[in-house]
PDB file of N, CA and C in Angstrom:
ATOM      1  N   UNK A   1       0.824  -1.202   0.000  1.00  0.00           N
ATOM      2  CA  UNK A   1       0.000   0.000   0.000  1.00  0.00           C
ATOM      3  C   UNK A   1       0.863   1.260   0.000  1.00  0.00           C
ATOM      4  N   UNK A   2       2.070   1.376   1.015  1.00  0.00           N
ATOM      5  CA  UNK A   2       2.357   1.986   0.673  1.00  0.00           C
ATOM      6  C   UNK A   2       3.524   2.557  -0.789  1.00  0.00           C
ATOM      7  N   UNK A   3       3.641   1.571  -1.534  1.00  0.00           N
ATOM      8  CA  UNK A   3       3.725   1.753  -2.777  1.00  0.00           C
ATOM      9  C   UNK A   3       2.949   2.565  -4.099  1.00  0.00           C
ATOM     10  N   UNK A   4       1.468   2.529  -3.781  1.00  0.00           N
ATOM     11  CA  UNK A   4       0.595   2.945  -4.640  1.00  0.00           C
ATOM     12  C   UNK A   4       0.240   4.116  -4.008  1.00  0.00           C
ATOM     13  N   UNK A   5       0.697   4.631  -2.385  1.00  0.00           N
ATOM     14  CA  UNK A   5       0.217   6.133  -2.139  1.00  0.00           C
ATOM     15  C   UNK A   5       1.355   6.943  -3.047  1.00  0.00           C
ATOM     16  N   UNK A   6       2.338   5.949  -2.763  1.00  0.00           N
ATOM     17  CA  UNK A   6       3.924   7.621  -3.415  1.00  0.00           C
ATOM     18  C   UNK A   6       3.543   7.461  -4.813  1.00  0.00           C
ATOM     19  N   UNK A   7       2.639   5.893  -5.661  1.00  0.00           N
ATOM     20  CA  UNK A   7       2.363   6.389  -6.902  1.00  0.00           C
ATOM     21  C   UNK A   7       1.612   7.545  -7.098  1.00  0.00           C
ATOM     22  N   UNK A   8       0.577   8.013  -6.209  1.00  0.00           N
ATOM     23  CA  UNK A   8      -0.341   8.323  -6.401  1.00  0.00           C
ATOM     24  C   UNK A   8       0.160   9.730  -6.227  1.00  0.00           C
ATOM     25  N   UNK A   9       1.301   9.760  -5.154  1.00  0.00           N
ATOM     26  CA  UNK A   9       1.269  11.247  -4.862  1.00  0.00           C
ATOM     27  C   UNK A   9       2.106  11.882  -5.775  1.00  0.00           C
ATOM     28  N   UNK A  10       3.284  10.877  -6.611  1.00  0.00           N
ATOM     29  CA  UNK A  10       3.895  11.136  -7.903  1.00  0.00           C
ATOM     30  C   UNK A  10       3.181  11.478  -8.971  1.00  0.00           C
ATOM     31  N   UNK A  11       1.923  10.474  -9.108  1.00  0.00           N
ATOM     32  CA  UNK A  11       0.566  11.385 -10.181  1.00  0.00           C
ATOM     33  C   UNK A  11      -0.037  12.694  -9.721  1.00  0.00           C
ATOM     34  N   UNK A  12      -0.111  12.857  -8.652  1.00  0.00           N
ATOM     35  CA  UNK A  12      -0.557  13.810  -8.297  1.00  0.00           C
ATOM     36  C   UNK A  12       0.033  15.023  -9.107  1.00  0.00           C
ATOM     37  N   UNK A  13       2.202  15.201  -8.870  1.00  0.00           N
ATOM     38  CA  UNK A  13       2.940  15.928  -8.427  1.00  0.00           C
ATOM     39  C   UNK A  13       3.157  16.073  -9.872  1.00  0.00           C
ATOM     40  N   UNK A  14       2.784  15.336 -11.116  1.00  0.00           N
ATOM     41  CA  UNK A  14       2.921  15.261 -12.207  1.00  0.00           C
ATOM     42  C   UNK A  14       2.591  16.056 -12.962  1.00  0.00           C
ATOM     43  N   UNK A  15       1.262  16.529 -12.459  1.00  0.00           N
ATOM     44  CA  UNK A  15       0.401  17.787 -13.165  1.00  0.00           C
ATOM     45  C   UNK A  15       0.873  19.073 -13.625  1.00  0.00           C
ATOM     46  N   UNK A  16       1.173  19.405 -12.375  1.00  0.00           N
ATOM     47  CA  UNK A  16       1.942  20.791 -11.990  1.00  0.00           C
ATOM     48  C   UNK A  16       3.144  20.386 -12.804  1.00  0.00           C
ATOM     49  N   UNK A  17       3.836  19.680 -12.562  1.00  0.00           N
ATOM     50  CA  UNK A  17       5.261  19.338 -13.084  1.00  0.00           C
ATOM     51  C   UNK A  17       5.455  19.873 -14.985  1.00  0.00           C
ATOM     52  N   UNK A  18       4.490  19.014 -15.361  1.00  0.00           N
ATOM     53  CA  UNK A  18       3.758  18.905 -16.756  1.00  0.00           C
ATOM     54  C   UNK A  18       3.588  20.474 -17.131  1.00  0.00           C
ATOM     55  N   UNK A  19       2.824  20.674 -16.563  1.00  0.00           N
ATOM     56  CA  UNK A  19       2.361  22.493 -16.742  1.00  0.00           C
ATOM     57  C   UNK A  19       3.602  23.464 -16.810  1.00  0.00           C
ATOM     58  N   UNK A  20       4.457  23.466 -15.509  1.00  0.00           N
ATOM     59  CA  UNK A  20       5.751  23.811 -15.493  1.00  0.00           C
ATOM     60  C   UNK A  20       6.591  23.928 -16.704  1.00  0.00           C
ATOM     61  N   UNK A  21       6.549  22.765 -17.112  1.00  0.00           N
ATOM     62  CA  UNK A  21       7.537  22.566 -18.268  1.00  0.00           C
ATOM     63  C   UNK A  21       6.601  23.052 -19.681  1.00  0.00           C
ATOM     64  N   UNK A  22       5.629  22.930 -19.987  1.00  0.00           N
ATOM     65  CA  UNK A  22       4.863  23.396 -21.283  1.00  0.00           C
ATOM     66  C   UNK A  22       4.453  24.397 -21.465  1.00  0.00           C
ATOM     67  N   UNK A  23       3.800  24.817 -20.304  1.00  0.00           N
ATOM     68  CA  UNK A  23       3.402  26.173 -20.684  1.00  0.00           C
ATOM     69  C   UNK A  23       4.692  27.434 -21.012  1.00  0.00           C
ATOM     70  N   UNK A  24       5.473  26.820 -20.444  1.00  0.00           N
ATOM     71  CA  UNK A  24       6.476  28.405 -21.121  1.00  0.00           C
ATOM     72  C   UNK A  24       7.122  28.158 -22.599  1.00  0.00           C
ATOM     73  N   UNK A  25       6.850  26.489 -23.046  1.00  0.00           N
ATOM     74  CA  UNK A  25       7.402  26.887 -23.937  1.00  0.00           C
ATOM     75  C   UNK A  25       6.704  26.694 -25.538  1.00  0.00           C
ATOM     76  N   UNK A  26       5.508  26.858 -24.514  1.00  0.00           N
ATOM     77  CA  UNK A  26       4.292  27.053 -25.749  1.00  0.00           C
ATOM     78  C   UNK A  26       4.409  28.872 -25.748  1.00  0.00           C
ATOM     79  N   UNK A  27       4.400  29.870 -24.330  1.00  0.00           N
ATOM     80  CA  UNK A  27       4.523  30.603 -24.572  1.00  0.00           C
ATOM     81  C   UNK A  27       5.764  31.216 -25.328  1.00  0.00           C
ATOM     82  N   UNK A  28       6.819  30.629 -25.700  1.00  0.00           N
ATOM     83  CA  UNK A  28       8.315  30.976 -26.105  1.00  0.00           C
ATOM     84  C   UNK A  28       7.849  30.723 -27.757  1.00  0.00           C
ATOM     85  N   UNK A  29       7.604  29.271 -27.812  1.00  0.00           N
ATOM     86  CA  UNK A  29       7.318  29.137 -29.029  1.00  0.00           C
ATOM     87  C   UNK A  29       5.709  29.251 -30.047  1.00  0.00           C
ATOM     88  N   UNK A  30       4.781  28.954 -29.404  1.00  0.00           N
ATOM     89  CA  UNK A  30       3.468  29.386 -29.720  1.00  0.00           C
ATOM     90  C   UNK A  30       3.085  28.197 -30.294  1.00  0.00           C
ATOM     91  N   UNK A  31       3.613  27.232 -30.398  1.00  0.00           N
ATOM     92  CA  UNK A  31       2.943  25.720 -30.324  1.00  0.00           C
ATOM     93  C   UNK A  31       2.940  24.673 -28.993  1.00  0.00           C
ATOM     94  N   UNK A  32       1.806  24.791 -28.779  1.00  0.00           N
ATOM     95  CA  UNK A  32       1.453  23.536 -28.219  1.00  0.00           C
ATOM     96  C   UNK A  32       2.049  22.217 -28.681  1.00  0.00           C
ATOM     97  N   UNK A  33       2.092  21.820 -29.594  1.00  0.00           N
ATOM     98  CA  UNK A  33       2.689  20.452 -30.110  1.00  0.00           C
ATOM     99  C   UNK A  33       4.347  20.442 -28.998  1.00  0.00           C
ATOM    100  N   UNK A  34       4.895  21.438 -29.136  1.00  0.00           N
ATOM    101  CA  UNK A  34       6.575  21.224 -29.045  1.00  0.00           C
ATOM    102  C   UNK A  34       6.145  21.139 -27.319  1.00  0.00           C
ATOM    103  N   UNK A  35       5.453  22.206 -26.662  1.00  0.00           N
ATOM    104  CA  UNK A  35       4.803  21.919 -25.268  1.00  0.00           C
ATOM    105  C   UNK A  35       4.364  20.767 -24.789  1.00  0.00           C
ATOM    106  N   UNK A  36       4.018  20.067 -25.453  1.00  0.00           N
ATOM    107  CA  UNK A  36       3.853  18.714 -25.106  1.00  0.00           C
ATOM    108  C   UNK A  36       4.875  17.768 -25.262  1.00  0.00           C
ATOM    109  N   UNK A  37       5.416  17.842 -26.293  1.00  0.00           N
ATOM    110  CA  UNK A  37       6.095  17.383 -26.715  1.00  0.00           C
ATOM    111  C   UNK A  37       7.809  17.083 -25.209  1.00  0.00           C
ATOM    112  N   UNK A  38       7.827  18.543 -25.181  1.00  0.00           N
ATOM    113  CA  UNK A  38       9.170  18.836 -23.790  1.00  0.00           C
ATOM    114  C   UNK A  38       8.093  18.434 -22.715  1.00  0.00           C
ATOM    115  N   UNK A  39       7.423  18.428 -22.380  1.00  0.00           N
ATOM    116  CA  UNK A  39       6.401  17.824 -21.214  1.00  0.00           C
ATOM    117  C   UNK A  39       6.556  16.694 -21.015  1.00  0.00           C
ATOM    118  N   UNK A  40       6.215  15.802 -22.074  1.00  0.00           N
ATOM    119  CA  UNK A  40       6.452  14.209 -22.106  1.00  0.00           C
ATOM    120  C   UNK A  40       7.777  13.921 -22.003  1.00  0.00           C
ATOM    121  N   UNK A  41       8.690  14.236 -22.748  1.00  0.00           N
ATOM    122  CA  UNK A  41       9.950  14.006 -22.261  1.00  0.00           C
ATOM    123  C   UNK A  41      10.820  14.154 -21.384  1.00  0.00           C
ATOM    124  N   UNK A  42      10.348  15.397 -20.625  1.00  0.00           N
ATOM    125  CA  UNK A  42      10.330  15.459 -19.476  1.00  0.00           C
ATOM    126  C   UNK A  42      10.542  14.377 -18.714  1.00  0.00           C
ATOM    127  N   UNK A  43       8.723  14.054 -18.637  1.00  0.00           N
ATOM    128  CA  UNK A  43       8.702  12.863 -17.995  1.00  0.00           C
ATOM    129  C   UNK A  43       9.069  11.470 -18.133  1.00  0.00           C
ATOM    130  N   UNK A  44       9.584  11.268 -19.312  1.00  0.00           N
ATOM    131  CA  UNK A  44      10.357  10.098 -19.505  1.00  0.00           C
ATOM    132  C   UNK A  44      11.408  10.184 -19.543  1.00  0.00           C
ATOM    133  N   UNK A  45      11.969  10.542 -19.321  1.00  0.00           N
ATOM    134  CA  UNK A  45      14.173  11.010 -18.625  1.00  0.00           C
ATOM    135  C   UNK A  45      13.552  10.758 -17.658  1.00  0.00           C
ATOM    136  N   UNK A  46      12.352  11.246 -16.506  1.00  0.00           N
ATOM    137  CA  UNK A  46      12.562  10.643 -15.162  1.00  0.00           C
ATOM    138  C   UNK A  46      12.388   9.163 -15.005  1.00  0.00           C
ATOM    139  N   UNK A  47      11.167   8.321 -15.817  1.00  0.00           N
ATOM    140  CA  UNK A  47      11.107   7.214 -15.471  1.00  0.00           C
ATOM    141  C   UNK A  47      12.872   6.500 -15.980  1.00  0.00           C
ATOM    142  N   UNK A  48      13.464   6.692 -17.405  1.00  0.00           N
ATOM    143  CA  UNK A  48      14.727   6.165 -17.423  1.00  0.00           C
ATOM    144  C   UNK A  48      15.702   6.547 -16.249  1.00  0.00           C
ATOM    145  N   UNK A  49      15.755   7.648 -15.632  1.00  0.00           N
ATOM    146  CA  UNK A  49      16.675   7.804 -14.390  1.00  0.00           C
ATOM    147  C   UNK A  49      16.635   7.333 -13.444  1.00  0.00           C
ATOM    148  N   UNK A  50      15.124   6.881 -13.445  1.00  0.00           N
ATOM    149  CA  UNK A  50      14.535   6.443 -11.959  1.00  0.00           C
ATOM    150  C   UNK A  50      15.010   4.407 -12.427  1.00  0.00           C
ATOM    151  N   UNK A  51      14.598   4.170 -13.413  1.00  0.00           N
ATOM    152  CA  UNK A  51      14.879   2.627 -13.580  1.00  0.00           C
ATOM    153  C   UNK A  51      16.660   2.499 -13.703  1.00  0.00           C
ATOM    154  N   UNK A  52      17.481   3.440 -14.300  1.00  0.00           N
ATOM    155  CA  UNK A  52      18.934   3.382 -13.641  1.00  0.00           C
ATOM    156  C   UNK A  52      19.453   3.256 -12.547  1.00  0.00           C
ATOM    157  N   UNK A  53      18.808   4.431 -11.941  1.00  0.00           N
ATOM    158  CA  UNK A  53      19.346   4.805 -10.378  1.00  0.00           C
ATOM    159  C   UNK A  53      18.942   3.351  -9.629  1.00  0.00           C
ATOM    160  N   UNK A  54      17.813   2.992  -9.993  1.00  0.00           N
ATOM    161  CA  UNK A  54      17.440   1.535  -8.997  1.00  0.00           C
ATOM    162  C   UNK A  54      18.164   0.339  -9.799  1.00  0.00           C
ATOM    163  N   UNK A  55      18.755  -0.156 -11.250  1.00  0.00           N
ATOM    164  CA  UNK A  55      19.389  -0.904 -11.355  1.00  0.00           C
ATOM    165  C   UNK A  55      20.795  -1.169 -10.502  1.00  0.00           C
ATOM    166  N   UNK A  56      21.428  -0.017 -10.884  1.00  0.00           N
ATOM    167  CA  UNK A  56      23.024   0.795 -10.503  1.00  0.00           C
ATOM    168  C   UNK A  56      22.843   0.472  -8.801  1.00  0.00           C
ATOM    169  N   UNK A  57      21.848   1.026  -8.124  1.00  0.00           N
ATOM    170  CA  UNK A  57      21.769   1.467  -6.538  1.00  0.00           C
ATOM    171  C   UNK A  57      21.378   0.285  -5.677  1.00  0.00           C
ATOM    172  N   UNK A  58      20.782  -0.779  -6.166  1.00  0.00           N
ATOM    173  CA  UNK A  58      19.471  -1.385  -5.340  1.00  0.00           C
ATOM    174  C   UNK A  58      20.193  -2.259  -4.584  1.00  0.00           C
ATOM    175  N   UNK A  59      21.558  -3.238  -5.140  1.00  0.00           N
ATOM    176  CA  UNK A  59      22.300  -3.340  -3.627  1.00  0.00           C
ATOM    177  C   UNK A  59      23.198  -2.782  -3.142  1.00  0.00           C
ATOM    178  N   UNK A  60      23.579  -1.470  -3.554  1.00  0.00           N
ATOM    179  CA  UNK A  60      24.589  -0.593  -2.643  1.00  0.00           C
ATOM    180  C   UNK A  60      23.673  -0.025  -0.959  1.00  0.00           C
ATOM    181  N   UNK A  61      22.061   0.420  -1.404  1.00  0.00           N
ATOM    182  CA  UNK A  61      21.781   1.420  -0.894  1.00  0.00           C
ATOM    183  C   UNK A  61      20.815   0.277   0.448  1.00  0.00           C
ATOM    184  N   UNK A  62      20.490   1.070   1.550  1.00  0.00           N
ATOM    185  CA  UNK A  62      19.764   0.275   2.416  1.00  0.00           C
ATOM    186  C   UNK A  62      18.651   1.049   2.670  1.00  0.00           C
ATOM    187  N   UNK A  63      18.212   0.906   3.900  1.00  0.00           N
ATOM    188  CA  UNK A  63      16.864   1.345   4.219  1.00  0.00           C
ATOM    189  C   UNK A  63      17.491   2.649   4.254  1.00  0.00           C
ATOM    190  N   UNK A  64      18.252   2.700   5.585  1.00  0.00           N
ATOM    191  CA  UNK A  64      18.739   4.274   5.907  1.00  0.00           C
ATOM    192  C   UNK A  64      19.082   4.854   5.005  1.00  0.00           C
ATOM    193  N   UNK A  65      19.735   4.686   3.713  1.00  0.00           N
ATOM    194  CA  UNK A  65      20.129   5.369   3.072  1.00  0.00           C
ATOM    195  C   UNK A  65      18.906   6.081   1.845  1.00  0.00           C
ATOM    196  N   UNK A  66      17.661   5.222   1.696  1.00  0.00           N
ATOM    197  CA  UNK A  66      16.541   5.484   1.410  1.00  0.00           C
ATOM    198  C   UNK A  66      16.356   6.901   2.081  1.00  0.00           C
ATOM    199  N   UNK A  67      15.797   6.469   3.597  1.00  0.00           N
ATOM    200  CA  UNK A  67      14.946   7.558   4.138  1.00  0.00           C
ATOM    201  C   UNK A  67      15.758   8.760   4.374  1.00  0.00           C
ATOM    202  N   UNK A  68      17.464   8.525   4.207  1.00  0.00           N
ATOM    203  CA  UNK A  68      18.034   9.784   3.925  1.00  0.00           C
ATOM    204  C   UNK A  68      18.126  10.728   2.657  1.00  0.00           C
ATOM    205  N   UNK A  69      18.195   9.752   1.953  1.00  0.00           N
ATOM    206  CA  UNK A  69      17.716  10.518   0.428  1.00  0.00           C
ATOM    207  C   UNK A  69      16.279  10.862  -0.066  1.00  0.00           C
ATOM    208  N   UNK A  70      15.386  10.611   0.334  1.00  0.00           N
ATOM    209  CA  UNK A  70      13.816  10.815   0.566  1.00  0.00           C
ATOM    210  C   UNK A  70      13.947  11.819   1.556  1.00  0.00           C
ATOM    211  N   UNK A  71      14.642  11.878   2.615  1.00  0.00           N
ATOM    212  CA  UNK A  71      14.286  13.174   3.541  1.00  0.00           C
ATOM    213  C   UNK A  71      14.785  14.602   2.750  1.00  0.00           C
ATOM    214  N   UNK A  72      15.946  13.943   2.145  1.00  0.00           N
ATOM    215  CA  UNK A  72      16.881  15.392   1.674  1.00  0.00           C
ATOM    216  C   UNK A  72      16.413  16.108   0.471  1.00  0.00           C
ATOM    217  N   UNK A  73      15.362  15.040  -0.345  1.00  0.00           N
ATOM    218  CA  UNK A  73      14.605  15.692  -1.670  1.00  0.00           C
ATOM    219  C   UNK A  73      13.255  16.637  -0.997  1.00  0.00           C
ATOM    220  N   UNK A  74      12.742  15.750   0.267  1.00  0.00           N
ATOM    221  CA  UNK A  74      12.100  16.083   0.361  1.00  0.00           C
ATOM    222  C   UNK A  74      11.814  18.147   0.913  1.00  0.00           C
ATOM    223  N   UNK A  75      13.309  17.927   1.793  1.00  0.00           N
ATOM    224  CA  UNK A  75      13.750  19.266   2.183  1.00  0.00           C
ATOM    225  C   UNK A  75      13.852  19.875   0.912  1.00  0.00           C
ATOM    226  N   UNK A  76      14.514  20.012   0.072  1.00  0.00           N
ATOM    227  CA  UNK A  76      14.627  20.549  -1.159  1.00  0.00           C
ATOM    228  C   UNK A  76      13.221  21.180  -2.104  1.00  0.00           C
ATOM    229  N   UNK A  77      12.620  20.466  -2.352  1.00  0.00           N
ATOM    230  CA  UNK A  77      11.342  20.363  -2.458  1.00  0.00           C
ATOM    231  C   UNK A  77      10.760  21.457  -1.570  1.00  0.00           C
ATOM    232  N   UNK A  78      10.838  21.422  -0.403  1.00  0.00           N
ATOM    233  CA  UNK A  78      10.257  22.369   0.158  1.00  0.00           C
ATOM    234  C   UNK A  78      10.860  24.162  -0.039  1.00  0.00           C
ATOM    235  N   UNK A  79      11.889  23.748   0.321  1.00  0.00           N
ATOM    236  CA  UNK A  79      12.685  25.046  -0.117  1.00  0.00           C
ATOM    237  C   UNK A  79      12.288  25.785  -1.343  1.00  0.00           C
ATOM    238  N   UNK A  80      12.462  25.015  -2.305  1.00  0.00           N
ATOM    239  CA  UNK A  80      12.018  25.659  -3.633  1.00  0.00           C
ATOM    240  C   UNK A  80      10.283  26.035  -3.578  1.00  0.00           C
ATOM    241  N   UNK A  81       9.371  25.571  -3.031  1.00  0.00           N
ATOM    242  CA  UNK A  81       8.261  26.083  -3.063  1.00  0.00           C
ATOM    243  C   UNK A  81       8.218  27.135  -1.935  1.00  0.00           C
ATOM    244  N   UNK A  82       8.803  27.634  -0.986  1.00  0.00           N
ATOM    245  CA  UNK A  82       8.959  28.232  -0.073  1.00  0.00           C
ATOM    246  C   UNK A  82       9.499  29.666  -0.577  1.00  0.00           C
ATOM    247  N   UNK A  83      10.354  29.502  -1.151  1.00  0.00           N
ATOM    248  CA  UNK A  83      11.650  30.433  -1.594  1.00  0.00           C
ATOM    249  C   UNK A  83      11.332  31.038  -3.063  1.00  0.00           C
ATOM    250  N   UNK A  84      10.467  30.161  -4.114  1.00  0.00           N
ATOM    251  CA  UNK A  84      10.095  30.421  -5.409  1.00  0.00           C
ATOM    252  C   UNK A  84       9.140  30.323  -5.760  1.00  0.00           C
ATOM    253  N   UNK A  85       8.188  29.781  -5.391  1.00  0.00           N
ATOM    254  CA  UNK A  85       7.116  29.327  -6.309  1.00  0.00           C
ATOM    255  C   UNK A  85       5.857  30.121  -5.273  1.00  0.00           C
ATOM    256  N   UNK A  86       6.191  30.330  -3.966  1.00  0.00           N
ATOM    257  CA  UNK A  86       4.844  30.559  -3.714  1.00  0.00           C
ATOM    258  C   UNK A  86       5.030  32.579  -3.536  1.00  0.00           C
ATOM    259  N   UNK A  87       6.393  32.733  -3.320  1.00  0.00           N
ATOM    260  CA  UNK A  87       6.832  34.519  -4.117  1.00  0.00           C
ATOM    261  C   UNK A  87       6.112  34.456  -5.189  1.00  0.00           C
ATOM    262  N   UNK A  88       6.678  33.802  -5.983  1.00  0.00           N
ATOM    263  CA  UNK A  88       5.971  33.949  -7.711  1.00  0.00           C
ATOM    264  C   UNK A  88       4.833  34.035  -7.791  1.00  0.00           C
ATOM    265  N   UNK A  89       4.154  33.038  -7.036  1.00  0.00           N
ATOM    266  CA  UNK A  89       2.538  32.622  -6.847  1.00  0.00           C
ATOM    267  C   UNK A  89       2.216  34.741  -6.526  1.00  0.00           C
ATOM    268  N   UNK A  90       2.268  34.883  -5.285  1.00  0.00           N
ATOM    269  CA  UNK A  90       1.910  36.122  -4.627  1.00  0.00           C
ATOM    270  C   UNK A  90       2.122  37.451  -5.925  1.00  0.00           C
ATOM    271  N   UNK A  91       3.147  37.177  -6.468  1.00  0.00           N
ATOM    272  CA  UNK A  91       3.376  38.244  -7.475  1.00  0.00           C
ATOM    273  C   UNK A  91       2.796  38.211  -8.678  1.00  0.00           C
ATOM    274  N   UNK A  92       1.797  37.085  -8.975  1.00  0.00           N
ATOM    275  CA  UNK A  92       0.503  36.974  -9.722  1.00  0.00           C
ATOM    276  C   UNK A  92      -0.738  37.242  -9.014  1.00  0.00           C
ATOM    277  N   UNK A  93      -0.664  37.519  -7.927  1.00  0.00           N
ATOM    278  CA  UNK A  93      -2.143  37.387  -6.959  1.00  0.00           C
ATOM    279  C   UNK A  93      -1.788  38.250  -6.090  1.00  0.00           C
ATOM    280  N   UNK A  94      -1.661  39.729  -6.002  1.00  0.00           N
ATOM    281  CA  UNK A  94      -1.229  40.500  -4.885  1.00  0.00           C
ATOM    282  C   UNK A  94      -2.068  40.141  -4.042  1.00  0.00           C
ATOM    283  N   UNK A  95      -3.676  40.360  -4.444  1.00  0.00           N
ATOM    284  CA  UNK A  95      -4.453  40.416  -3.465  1.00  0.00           C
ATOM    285  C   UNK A  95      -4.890  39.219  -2.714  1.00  0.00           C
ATOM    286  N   UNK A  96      -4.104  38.085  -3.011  1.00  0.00           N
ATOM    287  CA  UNK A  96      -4.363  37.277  -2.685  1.00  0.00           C
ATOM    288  C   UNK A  96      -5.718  36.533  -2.607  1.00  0.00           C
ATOM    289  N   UNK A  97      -6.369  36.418  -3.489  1.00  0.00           N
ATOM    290  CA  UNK A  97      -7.458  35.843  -3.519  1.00  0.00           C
ATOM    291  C   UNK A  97      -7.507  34.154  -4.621  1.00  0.00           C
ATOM    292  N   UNK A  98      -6.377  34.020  -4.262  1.00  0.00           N
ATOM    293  CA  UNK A  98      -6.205  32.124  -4.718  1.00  0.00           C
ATOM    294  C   UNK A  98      -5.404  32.030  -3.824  1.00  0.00           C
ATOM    295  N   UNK A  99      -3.901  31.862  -4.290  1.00  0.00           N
ATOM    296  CA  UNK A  99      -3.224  31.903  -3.350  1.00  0.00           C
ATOM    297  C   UNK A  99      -2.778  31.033  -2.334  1.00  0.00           C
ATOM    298  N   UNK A 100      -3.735  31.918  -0.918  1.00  0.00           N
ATOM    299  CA  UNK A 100      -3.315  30.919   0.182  1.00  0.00           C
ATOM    300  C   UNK A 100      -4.506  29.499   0.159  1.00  0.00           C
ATOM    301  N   UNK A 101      -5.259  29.933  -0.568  1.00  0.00           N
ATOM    302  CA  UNK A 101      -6.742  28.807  -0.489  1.00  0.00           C
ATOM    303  C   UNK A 101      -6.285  27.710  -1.731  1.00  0.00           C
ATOM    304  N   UNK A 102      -5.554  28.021  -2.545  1.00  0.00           N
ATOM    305  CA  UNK A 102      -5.213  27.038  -3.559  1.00  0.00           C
ATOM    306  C   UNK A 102      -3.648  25.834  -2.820  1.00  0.00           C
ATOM    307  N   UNK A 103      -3.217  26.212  -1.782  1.00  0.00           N
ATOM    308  CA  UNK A 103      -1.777  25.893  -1.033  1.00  0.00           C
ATOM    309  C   UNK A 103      -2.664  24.744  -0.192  1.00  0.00           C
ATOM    310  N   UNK A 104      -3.189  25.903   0.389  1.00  0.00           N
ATOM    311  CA  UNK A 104      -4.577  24.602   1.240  1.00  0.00           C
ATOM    312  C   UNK A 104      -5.079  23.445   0.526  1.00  0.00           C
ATOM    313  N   UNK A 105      -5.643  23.616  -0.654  1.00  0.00           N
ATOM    314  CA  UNK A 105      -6.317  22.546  -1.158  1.00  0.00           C
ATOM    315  C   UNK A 105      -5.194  21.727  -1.412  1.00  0.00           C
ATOM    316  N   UNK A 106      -4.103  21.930  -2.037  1.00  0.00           N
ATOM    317  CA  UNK A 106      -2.851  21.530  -2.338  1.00  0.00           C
ATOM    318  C   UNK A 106      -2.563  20.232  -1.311  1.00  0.00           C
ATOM    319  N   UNK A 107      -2.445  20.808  -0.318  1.00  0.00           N
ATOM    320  CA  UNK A 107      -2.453  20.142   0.945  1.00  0.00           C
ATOM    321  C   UNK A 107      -3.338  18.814   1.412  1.00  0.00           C
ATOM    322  N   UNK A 108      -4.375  19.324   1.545  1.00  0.00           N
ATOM    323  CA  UNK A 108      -5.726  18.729   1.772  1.00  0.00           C
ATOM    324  C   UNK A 108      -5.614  17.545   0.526  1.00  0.00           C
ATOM    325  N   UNK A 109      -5.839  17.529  -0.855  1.00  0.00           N
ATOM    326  CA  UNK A 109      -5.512  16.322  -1.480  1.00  0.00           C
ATOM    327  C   UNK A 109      -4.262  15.535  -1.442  1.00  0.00           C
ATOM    328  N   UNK A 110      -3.319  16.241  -1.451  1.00  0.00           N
ATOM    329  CA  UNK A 110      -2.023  15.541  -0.422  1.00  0.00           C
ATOM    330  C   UNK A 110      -1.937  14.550   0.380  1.00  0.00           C
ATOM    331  N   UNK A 111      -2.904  14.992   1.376  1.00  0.00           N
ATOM    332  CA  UNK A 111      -2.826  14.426   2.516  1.00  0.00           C
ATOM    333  C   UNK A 111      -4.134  13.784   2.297  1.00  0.00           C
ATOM    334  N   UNK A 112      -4.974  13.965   1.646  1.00  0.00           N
ATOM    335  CA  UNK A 112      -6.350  12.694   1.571  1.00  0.00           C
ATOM    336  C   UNK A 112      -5.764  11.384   0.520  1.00  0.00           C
ATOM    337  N   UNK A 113      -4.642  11.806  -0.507  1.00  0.00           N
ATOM    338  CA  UNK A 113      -4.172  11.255  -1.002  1.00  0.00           C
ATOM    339  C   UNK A 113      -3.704   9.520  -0.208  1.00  0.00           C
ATOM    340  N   UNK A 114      -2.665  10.392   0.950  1.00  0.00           N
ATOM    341  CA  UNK A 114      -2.484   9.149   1.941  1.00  0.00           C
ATOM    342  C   UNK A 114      -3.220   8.944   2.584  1.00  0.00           C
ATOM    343  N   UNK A 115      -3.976   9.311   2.933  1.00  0.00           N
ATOM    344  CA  UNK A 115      -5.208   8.634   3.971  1.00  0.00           C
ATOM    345  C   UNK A 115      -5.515   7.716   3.148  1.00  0.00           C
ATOM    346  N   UNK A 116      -5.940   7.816   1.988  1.00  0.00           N
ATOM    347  CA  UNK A 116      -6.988   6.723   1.245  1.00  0.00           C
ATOM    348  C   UNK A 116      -6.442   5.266   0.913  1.00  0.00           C
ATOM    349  N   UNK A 117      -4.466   5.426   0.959  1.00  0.00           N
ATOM    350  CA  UNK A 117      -3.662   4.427   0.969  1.00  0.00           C
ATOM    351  C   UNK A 117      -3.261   4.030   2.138  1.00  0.00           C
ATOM    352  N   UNK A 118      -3.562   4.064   3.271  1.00  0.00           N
ATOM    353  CA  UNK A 118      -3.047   3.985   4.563  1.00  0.00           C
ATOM    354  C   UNK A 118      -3.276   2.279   4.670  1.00  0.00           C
ATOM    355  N   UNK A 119      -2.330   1.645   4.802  1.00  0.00           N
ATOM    356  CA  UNK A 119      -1.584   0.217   5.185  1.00  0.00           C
ATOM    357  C   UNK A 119      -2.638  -0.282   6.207  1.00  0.00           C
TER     358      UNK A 119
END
């Protein structure tokens, strides 16, 4: 179970991810096609990195060394939404009227996410 929550919260995290990467360069270039196009590929360099890193890693690495590298993305991760994304956010929304209620919901499916996989 808990296999299919981090799928889930990886689908989740995908969206945004997706958007990230296309929309600027539909706005750069003015096709959608090539936006999708760097979107998807995107996301497939991660699944090939991710099936390397676990060929290459899977008996070097142990538990601890898991939940240390899961803790340290996870810090990271935070930082960058802390430090960039939710400035940026505010400097589209002075008045804040998404904003802090869109962070919330953010959250809230997040975290209903794992509830619904809970072991």
């Amino acid at each position: 179970a808990a296999g299919v929550s981090l799928a889930v919260a990886i689908a989740i995290h995908n969206i945004p991810e997706g958007l990230c990467v296309s929309i600027p360069v539909y706005y750069a270039t003015g096709s959608r096609w090539k936006g999708f196009c760097m979107a998807f590929w995107s996301g497939v360099t991660e699944i090939i990195g991710a099936a390397l890193g676990y060929a290459f890693l899977k008996e070097i690495l142990g538990p601890s060394a898991y939940a240390a590298l899961f803790g340290l993305v996870a810090g990271m991760m935070v930082t960058i939404v802390i430090k960039e994304l939710l400035p940026t956010a505010h400097r589209y929304d002075p008045n804040d009227k998404y904003v802090t209620n869109c962070v919330f919901l953010g959250a809230f499916v997040m975290a209903l996410s794992l509830c619904l996989f809970v072991v």
